[in-house]
C-alpha atoms as a PDB file:
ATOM      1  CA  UNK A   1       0.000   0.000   0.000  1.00  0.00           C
ATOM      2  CA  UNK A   2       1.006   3.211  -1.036  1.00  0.00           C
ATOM      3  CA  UNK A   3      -0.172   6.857   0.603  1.00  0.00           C
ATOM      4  CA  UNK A   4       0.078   9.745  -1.438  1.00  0.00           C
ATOM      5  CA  UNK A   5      -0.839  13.486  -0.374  1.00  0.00           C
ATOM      6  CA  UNK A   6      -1.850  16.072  -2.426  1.00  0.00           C
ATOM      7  CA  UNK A   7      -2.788  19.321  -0.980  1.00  0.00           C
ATOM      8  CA  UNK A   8      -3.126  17.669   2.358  1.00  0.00           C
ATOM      9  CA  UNK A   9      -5.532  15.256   0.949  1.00  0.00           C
ATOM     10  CA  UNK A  10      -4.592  11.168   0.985  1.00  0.00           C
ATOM     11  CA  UNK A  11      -4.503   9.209  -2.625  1.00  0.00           C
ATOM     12  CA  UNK A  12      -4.148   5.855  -1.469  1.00  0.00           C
ATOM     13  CA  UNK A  13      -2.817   3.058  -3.598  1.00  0.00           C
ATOM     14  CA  UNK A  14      -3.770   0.087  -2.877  1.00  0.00           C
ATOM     15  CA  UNK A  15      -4.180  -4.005  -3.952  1.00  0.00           C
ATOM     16  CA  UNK A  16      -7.679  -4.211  -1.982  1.00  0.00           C
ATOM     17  CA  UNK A  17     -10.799  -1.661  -1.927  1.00  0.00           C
ATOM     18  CA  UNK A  18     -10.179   0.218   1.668  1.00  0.00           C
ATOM     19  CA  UNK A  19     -13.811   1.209   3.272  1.00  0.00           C
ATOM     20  CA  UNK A  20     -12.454   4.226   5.004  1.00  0.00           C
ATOM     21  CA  UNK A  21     -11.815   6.139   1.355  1.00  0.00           C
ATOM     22  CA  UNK A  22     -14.058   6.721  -1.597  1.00  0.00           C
ATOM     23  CA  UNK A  23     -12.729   4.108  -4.102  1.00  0.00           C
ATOM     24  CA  UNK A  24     -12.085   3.463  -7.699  1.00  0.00           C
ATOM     25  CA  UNK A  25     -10.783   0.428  -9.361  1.00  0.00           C
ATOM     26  CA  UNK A  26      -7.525   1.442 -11.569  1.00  0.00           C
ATOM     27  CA  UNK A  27      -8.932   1.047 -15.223  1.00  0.00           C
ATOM     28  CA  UNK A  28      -5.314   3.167 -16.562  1.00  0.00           C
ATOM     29  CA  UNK A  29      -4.073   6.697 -16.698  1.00  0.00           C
ATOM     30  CA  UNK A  30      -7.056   8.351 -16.578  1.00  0.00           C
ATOM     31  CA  UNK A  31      -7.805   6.903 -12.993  1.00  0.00           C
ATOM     32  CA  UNK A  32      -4.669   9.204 -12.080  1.00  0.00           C
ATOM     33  CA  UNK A  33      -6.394  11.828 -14.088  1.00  0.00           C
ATOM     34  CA  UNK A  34      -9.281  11.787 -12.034  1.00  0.00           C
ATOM     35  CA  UNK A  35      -8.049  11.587  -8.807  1.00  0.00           C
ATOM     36  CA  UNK A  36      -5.878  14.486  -9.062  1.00  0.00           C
ATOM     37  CA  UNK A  37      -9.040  16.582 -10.299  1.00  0.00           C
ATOM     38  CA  UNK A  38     -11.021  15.398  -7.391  1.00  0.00           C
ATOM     39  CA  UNK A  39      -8.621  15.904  -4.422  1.00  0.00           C
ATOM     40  CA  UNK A  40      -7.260  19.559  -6.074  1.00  0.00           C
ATOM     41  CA  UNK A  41     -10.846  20.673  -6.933  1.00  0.00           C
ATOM     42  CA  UNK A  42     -13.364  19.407  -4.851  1.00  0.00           C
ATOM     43  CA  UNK A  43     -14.098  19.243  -1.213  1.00  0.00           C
ATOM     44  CA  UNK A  44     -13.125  15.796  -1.151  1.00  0.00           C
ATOM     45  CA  UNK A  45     -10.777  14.195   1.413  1.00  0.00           C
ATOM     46  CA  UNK A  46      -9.306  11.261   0.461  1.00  0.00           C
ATOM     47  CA  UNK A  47      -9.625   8.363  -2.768  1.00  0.00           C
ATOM     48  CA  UNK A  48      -8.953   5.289  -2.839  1.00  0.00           C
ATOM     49  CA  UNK A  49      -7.483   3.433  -6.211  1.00  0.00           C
ATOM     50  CA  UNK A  50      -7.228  -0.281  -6.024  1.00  0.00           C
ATOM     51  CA  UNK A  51      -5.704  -3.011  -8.211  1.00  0.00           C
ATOM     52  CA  UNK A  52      -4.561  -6.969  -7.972  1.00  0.00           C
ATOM     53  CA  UNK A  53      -0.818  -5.982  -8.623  1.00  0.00           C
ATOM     54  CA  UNK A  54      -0.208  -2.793  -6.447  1.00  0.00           C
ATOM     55  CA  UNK A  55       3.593  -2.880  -7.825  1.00  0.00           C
ATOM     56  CA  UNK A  56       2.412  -2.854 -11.436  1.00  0.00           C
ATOM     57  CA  UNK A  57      -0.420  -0.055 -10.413  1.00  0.00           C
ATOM     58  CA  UNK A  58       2.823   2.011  -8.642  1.00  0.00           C
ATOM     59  CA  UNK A  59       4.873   1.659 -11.281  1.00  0.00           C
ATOM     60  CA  UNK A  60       2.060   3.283 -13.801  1.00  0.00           C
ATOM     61  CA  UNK A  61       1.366   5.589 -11.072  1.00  0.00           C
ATOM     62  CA  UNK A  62       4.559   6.769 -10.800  1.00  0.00           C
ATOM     63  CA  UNK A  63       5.263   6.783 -15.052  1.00  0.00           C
ATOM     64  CA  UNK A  64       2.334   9.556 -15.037  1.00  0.00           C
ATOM     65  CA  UNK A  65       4.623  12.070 -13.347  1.00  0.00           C
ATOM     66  CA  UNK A  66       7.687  14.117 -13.680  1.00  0.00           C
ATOM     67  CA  UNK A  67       9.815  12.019 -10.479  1.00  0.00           C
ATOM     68  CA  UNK A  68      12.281  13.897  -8.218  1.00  0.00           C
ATOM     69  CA  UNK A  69      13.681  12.203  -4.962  1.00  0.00           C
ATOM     70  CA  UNK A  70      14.649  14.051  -2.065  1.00  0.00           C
ATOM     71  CA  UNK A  71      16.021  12.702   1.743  1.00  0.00           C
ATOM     72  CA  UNK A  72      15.832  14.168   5.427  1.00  0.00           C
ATOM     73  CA  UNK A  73      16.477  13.054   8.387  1.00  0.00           C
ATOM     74  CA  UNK A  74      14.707  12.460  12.075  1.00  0.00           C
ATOM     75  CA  UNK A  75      17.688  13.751  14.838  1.00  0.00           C
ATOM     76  CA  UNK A  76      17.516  12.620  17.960  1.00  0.00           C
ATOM     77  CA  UNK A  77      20.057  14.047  20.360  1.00  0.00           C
ATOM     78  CA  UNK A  78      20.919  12.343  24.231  1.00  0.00           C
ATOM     79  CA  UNK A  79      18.192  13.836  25.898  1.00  0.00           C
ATOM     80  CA  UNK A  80      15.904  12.183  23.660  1.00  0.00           C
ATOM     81  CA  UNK A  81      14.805  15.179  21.445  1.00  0.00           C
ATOM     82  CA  UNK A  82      14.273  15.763  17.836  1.00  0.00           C
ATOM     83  CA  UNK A  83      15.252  18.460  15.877  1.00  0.00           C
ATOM     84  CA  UNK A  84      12.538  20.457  13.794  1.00  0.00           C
ATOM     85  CA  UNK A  85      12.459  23.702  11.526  1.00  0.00           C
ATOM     86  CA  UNK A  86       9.913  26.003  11.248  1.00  0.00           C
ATOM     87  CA  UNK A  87       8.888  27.380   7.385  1.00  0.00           C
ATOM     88  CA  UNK A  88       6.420  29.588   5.721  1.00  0.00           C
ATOM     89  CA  UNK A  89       4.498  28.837   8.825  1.00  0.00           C
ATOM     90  CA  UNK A  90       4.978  25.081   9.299  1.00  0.00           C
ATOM     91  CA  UNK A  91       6.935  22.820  11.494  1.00  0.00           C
ATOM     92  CA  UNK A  92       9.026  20.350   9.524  1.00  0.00           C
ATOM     93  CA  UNK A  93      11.810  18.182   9.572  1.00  0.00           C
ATOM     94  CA  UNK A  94      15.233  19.087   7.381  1.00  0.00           C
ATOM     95  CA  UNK A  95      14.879  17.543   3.916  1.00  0.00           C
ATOM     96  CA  UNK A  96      15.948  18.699   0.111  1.00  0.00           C
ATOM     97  CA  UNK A  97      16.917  17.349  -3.265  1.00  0.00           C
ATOM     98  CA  UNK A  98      19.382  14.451  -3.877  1.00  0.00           C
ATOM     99  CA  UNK A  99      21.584  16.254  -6.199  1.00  0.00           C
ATOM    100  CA  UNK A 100      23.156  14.297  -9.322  1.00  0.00           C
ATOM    101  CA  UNK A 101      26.014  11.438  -8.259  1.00  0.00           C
ATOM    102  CA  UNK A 102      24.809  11.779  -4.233  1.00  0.00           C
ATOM    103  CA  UNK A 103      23.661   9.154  -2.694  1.00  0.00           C
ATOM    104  CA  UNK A 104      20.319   9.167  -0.271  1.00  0.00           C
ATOM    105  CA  UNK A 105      22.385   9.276   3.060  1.00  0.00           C
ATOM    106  CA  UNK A 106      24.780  11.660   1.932  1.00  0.00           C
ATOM    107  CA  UNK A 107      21.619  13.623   0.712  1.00  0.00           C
ATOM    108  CA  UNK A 108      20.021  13.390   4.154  1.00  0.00           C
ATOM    109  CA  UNK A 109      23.522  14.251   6.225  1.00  0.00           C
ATOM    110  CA  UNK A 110      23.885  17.368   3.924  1.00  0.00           C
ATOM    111  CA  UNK A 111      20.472  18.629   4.128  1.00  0.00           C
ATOM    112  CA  UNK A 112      20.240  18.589   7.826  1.00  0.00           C
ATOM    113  CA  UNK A 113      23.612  20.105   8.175  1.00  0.00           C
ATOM    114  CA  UNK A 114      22.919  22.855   5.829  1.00  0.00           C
ATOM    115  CA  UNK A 115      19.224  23.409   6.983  1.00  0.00           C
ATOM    116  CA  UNK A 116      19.989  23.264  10.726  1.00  0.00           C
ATOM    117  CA  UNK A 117      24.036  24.161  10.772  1.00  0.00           C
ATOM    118  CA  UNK A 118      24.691  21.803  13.075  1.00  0.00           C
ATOM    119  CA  UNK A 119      27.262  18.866  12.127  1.00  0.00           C
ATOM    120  CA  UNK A 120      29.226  15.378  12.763  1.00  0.00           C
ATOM    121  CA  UNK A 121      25.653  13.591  12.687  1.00  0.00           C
ATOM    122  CA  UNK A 122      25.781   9.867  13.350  1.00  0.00           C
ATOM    123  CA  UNK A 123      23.525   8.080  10.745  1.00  0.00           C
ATOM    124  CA  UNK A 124      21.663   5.478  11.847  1.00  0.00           C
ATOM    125  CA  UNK A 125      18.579   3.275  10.029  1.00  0.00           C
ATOM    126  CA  UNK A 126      16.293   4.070   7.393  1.00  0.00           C
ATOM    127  CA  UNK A 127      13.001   4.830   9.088  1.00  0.00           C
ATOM    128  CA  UNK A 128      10.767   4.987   5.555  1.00  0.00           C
ATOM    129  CA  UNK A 129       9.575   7.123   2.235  1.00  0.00           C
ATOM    130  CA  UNK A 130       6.890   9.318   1.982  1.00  0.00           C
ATOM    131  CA  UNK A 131       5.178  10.893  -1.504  1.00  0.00           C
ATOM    132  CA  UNK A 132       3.408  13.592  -2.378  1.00  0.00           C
ATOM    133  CA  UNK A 133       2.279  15.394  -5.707  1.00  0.00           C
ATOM    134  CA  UNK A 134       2.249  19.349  -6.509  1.00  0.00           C
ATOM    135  CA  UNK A 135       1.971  21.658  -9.531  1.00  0.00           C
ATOM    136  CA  UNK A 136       4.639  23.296 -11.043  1.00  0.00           C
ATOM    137  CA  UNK A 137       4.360  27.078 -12.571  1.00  0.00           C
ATOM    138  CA  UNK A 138       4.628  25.294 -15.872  1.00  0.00           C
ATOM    139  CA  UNK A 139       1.351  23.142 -15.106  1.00  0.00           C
ATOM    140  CA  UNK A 140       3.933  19.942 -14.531  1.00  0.00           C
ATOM    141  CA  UNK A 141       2.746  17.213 -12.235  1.00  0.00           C
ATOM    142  CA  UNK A 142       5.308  16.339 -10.016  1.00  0.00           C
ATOM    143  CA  UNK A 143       5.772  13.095  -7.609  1.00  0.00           C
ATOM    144  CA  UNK A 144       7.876  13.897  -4.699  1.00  0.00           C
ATOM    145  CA  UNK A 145       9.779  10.952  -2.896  1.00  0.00           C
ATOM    146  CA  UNK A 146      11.189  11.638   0.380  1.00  0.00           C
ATOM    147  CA  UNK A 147      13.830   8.856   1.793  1.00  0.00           C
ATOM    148  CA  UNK A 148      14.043   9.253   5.479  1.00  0.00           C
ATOM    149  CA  UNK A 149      17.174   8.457   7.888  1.00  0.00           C
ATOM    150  CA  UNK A 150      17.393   8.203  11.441  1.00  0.00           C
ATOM    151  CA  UNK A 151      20.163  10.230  13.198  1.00  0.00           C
ATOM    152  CA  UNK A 152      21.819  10.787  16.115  1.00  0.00           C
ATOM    153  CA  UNK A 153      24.028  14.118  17.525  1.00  0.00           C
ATOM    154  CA  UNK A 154      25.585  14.855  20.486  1.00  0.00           C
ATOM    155  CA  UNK A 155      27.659  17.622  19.882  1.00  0.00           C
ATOM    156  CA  UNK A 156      27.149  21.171  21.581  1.00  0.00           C
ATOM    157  CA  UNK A 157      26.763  23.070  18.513  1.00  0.00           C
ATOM    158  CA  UNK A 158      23.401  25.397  18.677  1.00  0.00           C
ATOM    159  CA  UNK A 159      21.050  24.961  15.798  1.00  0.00           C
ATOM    160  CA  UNK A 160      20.858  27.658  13.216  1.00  0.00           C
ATOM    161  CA  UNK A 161      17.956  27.978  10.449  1.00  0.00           C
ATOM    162  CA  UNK A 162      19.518  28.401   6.846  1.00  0.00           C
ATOM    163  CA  UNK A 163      17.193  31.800   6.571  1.00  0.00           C
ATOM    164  CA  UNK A 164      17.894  31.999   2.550  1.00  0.00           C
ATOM    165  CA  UNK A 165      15.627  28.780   2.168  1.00  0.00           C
ATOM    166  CA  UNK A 166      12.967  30.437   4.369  1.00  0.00           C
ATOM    167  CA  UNK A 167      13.935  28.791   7.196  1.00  0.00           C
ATOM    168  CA  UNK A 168      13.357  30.975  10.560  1.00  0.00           C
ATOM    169  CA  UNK A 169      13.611  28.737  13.429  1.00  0.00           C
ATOM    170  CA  UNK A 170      15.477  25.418  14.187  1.00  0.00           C
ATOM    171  CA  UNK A 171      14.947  23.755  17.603  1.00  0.00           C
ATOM    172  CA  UNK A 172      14.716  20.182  19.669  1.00  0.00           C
ATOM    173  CA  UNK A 173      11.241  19.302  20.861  1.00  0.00           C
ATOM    174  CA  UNK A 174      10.605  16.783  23.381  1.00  0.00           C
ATOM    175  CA  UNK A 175       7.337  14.148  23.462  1.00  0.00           C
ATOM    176  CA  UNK A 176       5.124  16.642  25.001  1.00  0.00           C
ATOM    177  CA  UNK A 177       6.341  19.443  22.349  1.00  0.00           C
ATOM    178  CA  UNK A 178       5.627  17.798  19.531  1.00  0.00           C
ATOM    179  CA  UNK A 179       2.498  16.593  20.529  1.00  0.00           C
ATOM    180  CA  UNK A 180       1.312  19.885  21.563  1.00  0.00           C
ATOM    181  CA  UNK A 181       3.537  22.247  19.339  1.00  0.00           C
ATOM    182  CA  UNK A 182       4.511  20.037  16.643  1.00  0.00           C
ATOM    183  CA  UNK A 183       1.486  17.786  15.129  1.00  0.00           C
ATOM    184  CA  UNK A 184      -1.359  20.386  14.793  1.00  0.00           C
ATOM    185  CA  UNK A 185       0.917  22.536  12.775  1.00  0.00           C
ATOM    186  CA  UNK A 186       2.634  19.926  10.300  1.00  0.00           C
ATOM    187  CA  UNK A 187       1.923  18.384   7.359  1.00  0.00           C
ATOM    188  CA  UNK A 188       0.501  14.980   7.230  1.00  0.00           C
ATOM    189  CA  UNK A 189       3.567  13.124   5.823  1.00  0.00           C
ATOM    190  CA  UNK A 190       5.816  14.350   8.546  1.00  0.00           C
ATOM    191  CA  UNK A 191       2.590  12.822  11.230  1.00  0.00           C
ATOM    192  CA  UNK A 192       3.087   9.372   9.080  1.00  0.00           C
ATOM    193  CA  UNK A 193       7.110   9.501   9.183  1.00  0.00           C
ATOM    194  CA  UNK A 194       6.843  10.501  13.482  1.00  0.00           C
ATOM    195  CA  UNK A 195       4.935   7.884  13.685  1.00  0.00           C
ATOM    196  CA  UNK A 196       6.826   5.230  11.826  1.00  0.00           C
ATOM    197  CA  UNK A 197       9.936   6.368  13.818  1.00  0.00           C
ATOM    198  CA  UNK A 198       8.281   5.935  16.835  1.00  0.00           C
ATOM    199  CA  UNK A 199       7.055   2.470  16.386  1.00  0.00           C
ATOM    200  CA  UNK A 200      10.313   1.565  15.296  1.00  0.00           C
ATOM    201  CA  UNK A 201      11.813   3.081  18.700  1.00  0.00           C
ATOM    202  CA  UNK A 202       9.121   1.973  21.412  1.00  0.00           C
ATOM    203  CA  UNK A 203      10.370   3.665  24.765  1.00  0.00           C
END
């Protein structure tokens, strides 16, 4: 199964109809066509698209896009806490764009040292991807893939937000932070990679 966002909004691909979604059996392109329309331009929140093979109907899926890949990384430091920046009003975690020849760790490292200036990170495990789809000015379609790492620092350096990407605050939050700071102001892939950290690290 396969959980896209657009806007926000979940596209969920999957090999069985799910009852929580409106759903749609994949009957080619078009299906894509149609989904996009509904969860841009309508009120809806959420489709389902179904299919037998899921890895033949995410391969199509992701043929009907323009495809850039892009890593972050979840930093946890000794006293538990993970680092977050704050951007055109949302929390986030540090991400960007692979760049040609890099590999996905060396993409995550980089982009949380640049985003966050803060250095000799300890990679650990990857945690999982996320997706999702916007619009480019020239009316392009794109599909976003986001590999995620787990890290670790423990230096003394203090955070600082790269301000000419927009960036205006960098900090750890604890549990209680980022449940009451964190989560209502985020965007729903960062909720699904949080939780897929955490239940890979059960306290």
């Amino acid at each position: 199964m396969y959980k896209v966002f657009i806007n926000e909004k979940k596209l969920i691909l999957s090999s069985e109809s799910q009852n929580s979604l409106k759903t749609m059996n994949y009957d080619g392109s078009h299906s894509f066509e149609f989904a996009i329309d509904l969860l841009q331009n309508t009120a809806s929140q959420g489709l389902n698209i179904y299919h037998s093979d899921v890895n033949q109907l995410w391969t199509d899926f992701k043929q009907f896009f323009k495809n850039i890949e892009a890593a972050g990384g979840i930093v946890v430091n000794p006293d538990n806490k993970i680092l977050f920046i704050h951007r055109l009003g949302k929390w986030d975690l540090p991400k960007g764009k692979i760049e040609a020849g890099e590999s996905r760790e060396l993409a995550a490292v980089r982009e949380v040292e640049e985003e966050c200036g803060i250095f000799n990170l300890q990679l650990k495990d990857f945690i999982n991807s996320t997706y999702h789809i916007y619009t480019e000015k020239d009316g392009r379609k794109i599909l976003k893939t986001t590999y995620w790492f787990e890290m670790f620092y423990d230096g003394n350096e203090t955070p600082k937000p790269q301000i000419e990407e927009g960036i205006n605050e960098v900090g750890w939050k604890n549990e209680e932070e980022i449940e009451s700071e964190i989560i209502p102001s985020t965007f729903q892939n960062i909720k699904l990679i949080l939780n897929d950290f955490k239940n890979k690290n059960p306290q």
